[in-house]
Protein backbone atom coordinates (compact mmCIF):
# COMPACT_ATOMS: atom_id res chain seq x y z
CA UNK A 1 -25.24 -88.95 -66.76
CA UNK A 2 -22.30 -89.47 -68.98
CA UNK A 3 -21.16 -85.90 -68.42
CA UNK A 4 -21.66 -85.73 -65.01
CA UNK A 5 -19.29 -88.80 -64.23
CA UNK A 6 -16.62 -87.02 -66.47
CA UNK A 7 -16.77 -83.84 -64.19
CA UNK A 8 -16.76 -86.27 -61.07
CA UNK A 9 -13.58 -88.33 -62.44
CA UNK A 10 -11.74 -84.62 -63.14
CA UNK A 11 -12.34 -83.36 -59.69
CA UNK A 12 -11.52 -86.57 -58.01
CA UNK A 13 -8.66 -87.67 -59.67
CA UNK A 14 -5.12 -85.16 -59.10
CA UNK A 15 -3.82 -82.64 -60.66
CA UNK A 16 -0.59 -84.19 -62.78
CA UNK A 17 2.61 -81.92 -62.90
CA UNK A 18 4.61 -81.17 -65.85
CA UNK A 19 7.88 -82.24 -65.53
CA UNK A 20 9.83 -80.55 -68.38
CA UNK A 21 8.58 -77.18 -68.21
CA UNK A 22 11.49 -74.48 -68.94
CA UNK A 23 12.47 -71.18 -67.11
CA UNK A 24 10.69 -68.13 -67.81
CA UNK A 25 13.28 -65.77 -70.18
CA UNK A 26 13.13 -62.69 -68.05
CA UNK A 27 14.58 -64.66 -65.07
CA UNK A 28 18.33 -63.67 -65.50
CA UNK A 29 19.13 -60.27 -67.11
CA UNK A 30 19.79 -59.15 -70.35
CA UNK A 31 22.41 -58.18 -72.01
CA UNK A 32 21.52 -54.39 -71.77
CA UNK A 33 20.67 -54.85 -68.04
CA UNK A 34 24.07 -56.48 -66.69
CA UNK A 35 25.67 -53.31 -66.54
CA UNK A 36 23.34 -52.14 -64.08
CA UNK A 37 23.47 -54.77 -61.93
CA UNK A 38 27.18 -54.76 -61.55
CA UNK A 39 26.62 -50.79 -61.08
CA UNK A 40 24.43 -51.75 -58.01
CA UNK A 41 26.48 -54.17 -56.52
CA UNK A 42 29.44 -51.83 -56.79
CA UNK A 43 27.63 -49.43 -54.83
CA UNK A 44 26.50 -51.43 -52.04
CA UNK A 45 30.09 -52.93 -51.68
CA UNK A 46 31.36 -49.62 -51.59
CA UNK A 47 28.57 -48.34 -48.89
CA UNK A 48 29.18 -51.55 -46.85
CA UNK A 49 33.12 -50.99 -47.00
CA UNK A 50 32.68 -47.19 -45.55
CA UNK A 51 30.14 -48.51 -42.82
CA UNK A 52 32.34 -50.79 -41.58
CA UNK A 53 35.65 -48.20 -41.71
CA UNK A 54 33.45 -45.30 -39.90
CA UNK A 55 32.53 -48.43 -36.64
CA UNK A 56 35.58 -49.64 -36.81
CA UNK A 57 37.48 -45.68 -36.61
CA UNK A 58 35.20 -43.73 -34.93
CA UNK A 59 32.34 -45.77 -32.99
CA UNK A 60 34.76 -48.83 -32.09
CA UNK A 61 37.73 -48.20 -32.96
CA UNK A 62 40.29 -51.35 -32.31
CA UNK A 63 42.44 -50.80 -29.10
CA UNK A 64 46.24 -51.36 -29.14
CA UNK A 65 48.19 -52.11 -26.11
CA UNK A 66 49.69 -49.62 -23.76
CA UNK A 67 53.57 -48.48 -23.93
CA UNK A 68 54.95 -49.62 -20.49
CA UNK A 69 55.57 -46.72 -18.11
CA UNK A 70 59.12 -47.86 -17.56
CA UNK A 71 60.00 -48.20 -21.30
CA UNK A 72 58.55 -44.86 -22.52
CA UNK A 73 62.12 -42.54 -21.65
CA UNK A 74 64.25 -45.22 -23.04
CA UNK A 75 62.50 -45.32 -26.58
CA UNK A 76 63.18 -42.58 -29.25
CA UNK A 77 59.50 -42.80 -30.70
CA UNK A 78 56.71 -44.67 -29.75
CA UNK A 79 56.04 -47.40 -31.62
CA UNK A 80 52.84 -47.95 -33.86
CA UNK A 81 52.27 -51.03 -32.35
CA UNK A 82 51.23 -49.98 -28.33
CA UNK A 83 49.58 -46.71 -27.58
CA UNK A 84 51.40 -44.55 -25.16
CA UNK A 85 50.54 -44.25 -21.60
CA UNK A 86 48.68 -40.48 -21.01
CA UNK A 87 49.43 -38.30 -17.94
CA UNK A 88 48.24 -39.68 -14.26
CA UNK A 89 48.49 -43.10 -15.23
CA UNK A 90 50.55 -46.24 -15.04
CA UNK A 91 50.86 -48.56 -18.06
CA UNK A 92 52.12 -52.52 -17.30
CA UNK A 93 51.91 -54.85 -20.01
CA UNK A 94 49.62 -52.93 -22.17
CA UNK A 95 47.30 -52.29 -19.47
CA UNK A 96 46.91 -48.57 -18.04
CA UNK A 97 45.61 -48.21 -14.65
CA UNK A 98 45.11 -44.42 -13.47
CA UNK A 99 46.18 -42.99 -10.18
CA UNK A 100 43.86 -42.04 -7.16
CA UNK A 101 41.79 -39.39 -7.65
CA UNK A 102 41.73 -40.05 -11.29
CA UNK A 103 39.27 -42.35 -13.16
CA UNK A 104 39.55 -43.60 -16.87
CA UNK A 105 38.05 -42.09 -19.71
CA UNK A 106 38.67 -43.96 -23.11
CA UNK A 107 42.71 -43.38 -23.29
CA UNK A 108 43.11 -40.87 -21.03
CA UNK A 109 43.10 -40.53 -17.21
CA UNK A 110 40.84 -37.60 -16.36
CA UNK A 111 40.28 -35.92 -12.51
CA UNK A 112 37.15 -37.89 -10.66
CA UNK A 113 34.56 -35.00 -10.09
CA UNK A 114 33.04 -36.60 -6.38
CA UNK A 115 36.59 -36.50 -5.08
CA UNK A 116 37.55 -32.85 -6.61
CA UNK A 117 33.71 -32.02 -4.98
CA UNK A 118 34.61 -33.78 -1.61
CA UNK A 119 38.13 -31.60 -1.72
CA UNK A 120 36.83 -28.50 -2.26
CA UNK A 121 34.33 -28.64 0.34
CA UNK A 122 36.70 -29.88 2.73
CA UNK A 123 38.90 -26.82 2.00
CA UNK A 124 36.05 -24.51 2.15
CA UNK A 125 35.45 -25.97 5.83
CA UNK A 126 38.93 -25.47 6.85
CA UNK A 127 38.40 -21.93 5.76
CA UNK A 128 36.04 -21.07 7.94
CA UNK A 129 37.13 -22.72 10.82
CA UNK A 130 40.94 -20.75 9.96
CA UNK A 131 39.19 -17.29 9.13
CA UNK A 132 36.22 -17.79 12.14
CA UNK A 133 38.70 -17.80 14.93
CA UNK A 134 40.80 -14.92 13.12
CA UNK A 135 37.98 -12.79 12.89
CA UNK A 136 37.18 -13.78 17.11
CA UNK A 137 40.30 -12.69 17.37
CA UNK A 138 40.69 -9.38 15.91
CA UNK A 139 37.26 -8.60 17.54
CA UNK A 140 36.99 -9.91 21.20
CA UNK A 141 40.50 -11.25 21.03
CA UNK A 142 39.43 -14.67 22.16
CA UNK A 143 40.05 -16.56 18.95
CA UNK A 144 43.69 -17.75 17.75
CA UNK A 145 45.77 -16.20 14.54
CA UNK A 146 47.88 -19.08 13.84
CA UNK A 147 46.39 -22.75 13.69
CA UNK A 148 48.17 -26.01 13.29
CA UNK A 149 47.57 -28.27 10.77
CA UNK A 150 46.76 -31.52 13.35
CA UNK A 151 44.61 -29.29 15.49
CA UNK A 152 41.80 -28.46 12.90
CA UNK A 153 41.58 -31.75 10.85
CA UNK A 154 41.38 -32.79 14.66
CA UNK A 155 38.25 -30.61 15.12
CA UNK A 156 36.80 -31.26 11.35
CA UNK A 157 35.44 -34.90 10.95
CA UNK A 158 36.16 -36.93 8.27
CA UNK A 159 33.02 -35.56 5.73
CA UNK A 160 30.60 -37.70 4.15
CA UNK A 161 30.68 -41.66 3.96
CA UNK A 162 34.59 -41.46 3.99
CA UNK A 163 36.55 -42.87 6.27
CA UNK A 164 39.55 -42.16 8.36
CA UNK A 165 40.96 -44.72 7.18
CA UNK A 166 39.87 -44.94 3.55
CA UNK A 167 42.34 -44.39 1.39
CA UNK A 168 40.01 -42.23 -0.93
CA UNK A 169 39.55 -40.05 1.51
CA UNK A 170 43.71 -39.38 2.20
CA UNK A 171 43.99 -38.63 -0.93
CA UNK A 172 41.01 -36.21 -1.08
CA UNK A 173 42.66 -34.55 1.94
CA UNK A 174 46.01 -34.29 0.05
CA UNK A 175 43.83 -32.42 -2.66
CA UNK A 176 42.27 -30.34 0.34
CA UNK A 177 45.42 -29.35 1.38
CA UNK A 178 47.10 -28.43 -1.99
CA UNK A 179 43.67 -25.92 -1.99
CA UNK A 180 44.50 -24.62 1.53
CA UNK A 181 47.82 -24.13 0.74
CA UNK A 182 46.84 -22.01 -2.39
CA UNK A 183 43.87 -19.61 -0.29
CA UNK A 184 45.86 -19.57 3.62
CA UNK A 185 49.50 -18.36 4.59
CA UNK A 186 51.24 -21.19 5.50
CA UNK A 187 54.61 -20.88 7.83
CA UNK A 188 56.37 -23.35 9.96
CA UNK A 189 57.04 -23.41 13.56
CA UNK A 190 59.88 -23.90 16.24
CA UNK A 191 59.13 -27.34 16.33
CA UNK A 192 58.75 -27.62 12.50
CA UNK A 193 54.94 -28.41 12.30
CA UNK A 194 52.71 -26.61 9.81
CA UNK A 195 50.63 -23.75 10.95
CA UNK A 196 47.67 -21.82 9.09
CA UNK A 197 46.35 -18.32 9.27
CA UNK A 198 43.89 -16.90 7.30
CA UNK A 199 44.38 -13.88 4.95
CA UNK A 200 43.48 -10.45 7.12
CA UNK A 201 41.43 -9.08 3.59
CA UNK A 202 39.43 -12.68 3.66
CA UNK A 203 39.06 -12.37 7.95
CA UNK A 204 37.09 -9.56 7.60
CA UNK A 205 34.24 -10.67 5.65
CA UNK A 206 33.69 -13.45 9.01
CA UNK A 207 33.16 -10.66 11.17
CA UNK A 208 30.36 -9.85 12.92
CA UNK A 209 28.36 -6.95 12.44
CA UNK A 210 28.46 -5.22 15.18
CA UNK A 211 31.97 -5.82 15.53
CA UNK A 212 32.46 -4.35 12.14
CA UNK A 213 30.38 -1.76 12.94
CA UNK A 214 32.08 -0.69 16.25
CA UNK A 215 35.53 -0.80 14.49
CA UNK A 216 34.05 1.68 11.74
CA UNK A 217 33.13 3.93 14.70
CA UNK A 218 36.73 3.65 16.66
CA UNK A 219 38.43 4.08 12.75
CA UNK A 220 36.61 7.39 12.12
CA UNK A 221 35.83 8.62 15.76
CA UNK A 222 36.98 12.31 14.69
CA UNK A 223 33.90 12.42 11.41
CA UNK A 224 31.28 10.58 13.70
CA UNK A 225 31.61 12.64 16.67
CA UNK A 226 30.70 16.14 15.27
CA UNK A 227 28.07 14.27 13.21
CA UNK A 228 26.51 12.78 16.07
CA UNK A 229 26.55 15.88 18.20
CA UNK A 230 24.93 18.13 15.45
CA UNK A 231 22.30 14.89 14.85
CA UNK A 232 21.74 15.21 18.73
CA UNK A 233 21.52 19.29 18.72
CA UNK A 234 18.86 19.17 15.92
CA UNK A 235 17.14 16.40 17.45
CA UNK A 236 16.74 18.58 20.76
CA UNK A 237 16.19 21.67 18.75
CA UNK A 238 13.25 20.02 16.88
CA UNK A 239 11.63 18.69 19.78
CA UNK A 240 11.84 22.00 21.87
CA UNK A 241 10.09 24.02 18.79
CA UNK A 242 7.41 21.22 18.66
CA UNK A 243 6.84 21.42 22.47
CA UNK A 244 6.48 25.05 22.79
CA UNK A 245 4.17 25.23 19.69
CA UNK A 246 2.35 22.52 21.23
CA UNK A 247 2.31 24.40 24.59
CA UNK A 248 1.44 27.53 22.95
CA UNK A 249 -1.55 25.97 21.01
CA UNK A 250 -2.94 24.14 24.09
CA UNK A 251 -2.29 27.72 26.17
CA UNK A 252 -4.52 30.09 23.90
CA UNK A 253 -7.54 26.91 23.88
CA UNK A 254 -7.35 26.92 27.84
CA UNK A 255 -7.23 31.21 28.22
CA UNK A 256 -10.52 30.76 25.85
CA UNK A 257 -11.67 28.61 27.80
CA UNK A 258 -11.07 30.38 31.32
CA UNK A 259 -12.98 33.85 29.23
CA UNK A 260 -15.82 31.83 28.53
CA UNK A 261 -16.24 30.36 32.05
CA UNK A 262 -15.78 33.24 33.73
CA UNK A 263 -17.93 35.62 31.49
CA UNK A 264 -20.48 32.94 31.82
CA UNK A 265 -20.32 33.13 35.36
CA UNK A 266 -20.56 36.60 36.12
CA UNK A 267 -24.02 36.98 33.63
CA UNK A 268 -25.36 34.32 35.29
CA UNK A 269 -24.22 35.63 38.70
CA UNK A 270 -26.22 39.41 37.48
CA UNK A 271 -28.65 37.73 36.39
CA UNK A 272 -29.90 35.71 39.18
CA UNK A 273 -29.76 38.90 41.34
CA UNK A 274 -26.82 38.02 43.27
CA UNK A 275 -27.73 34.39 44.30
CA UNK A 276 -24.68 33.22 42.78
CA UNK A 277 -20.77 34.24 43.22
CA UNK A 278 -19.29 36.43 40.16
CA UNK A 279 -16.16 35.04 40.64
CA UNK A 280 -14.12 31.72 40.50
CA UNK A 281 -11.46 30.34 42.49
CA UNK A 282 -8.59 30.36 39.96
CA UNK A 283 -7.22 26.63 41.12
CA UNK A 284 -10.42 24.82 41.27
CA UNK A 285 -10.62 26.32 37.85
CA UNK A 286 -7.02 24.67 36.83
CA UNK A 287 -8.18 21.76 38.14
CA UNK A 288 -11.23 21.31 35.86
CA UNK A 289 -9.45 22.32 32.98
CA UNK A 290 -6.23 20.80 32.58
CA UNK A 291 -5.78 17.07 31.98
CA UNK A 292 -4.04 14.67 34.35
CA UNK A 293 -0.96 14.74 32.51
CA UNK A 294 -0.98 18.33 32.13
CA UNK A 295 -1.33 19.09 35.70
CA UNK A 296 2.65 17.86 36.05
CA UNK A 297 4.05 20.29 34.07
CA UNK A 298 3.91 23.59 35.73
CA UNK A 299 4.76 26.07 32.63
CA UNK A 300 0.94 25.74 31.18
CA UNK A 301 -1.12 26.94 33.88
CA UNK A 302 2.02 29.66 33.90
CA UNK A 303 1.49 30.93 30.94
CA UNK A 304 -2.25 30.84 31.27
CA UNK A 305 -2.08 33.39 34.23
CA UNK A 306 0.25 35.31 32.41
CA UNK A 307 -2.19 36.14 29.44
CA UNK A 308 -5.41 36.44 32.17
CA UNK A 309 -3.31 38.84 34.46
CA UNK A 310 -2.24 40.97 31.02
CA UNK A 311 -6.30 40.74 30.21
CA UNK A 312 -8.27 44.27 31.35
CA UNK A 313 -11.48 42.46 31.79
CA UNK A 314 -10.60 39.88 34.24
CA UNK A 315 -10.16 41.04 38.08
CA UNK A 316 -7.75 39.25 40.12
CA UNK A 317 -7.75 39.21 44.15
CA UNK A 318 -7.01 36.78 47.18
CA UNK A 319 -10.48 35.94 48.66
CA UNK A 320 -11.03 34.07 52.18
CA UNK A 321 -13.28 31.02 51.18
CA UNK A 322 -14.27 28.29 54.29
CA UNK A 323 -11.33 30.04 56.01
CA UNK A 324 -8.81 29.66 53.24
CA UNK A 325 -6.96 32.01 51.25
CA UNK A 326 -7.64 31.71 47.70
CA UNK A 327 -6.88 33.79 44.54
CA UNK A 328 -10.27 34.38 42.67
CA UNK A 329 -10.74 35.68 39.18
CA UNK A 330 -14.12 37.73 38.02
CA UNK A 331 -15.25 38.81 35.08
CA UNK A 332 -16.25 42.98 34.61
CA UNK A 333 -19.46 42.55 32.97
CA UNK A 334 -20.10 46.29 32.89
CA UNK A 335 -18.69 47.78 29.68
CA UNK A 336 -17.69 44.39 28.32
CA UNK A 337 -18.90 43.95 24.47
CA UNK A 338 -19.78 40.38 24.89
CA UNK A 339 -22.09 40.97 27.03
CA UNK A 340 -25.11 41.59 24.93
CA UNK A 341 -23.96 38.48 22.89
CA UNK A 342 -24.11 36.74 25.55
CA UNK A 343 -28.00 37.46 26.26
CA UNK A 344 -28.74 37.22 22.96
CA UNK A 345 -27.66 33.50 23.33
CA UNK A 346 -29.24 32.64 26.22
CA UNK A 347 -32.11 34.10 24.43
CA UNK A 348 -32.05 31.82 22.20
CA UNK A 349 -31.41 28.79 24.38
CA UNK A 350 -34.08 29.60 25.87
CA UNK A 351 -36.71 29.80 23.33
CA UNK A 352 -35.22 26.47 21.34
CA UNK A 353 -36.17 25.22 24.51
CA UNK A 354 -39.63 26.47 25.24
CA UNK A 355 -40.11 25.16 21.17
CA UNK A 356 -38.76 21.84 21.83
CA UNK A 357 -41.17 21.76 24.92
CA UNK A 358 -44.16 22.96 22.79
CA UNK A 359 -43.44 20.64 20.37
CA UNK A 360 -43.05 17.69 22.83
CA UNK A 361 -47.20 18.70 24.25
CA UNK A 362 -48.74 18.84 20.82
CA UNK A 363 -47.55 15.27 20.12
CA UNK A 364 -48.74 14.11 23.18
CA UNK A 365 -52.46 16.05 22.75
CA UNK A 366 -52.71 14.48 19.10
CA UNK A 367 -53.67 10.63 20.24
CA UNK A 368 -56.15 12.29 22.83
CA UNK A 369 -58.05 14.43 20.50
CA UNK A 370 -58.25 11.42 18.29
CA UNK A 371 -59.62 9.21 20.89
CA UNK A 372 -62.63 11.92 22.15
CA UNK A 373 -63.55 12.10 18.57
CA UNK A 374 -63.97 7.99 18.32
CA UNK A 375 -67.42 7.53 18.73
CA UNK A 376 -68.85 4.58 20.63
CA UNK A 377 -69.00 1.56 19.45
CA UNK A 378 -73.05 1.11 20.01
């Protein structure tokens, strides 16, 4: 019980804190370490002090004032004191301000890029207006050479958001004009007002094409004319060899054609112990021959009579037909070689038909046979 009370008087009653209790000994350094620390803290003073010089010359560096524009001829040497005042700018009591058209960049007054943009396309529309109405000109002679300055900044509106009477956009005009001056001629009138042309080289790349082309035809008349008649000649010459050759083909197929008709008709006419004509009337024959279109030209049924009237085995005579005269044409089947071949084909014919009908009848027999075979069905 004793004990127990002891344990509950420690833990109830508070800790008590020594009051004279000295420093540990490794708390400052030694003798042997002091030299290091001072090393350390040299180091970090030194890194601190070039930190602060590379932000202070480089990053952010401290600005001085401006030399005043006014004062900068009458001094021998700029001072240390004032920085001096860079091209396309003004300096007034140490502040610089940069002319139009110019913006600033750290100390210096550099060219604003939208307004050199906004010039140059200005100029380039000036161009074309100056070189389209050359290039009229020189082709259809409609356009004008010379242009005054007021009449095409008339006709060109003010481009982009500028205004007429911004004063951005004068100056970007002043720019546009230094340009034209540079890329146009430039001359001055009777009445002393500025005129433009465009350069003849630069004119002819606004021409049209057929106006270019119809130029390069007048220029060199002389080379294109012999050209162009020899492309014609051989043109014609190649089409005339292709027509006859076609002609010529389509002649020989129609004189075949005409033998075998009329050769035809004569066996046929022996054969049937004159019940039929030998002959044919030669333009009922054209007429079932030739095409529509080839009844218009004339020279193929020509040259078909030609080869039948040079032809030993075909007889030509006028005939009176339903009280008409008509040229007929008939084939000599006596002596004629083709004539047995002839036979020998009808023949045939005939017997691949007498077969095919032979053929036809026993299919048609089969089913019967079949069905007087069936016996009843009781």
């Amino acid at each position: 019980m004793n004990r127990g009370r002891e344990r509950k008087s420690k833990t109830s009653s508070p800790s008590l804190i020594p009051m004279g209790i000295e420093p540990p000994r490794d708390l400052l350094p030694s003798k042997h370490d002091f030299p290091k620390l001072l090393l350390v803290l040299a180091i970090s003073c030194l890194v601190a002090f070039s930190c602060n010089l590379f932000f202070t010359s480089f990053v952010n560096p401290p600005t001085k004032p401006f030399c005043d524009s006014i004062l900068i001829d009458s001094l021998p040497s700029f001072s240390d004191d004032c920085e001096p005042c860079p091209a396309h700018g003004e300096c007034y009591a140490g502040i610089l301000e940069c002319f139009k058209g110019y913006r600033r960049h750290r100390n210096f007054c550099v060219e604003d890029s939208e307004i050199s943009e906004s010039a140059r396309k200005i100029a380039e529309r000036v161009e074309f207006h100056l070189c389209e109405e050359y290039a009229q000109f020189m082709c259809y002679e409609t356009g004008s050479i010379w242009v005054r300055e007021d009449e095409f900044w008339n006709r060109l509106e003010p481009f982009g958001d500028v205004l007429l009477d911004n004063v951005l956009y004068n100056f970007t005009k002043e720019k546009a004009v230094e340009s034209i001056s540079k890329s146009m001629e430039l001359r001055l009138n009777s009445h002393g007002v500025k005129e433009y042309k465009c350069p003849d080289l630069l004119a002819q790349h606004y021409k049209p094409y057929a106006c270019r082309v119809r130029q390069w035809i007048l220029q060199n008349i002389l080379l294109v004319l012999p050209v162009f008649a020899m492309l014609v000649l051989s043109t014609t010459l190649f089409w005339n060899v292709r027509r006859k050759l076609r002609i010529s083909k389509r002649v020989e197929e129609l004189y075949n054609q005409v033998c075998e008709i009329l050769e035809d008709n004569a066996l046929t006419a022996k054969s049937a112990n004159d019940e039929c004509e030998p002959w044919v009337v030669a333009s009922r024959l054209r007429d079932h021959l030739l095409l529509p279109r080839e009844r218009k030209d004339p020279l193929i049924w020509k040259k078909v009579e030609e080869l039948v009237q040079e032809d030993s085995r075909v007889d030509r005579y006028p005939k009176l037909v339903k009280g008409e005269s008509k040229v007929v044409w008939e084939w000599q089947v006596e002596g004629s070689l083709s004539a047995s071949k002839m036979k020998n084909k009808r023949d045939a014919s005939k017997m691949r038909v007498n077969e095919g009908i032979n053929h036809n009848y026993q299919k048609q027999a089969q089913p019967i046979r079949k069905a007087e075979h069936k016996e009843p069905p009781f």
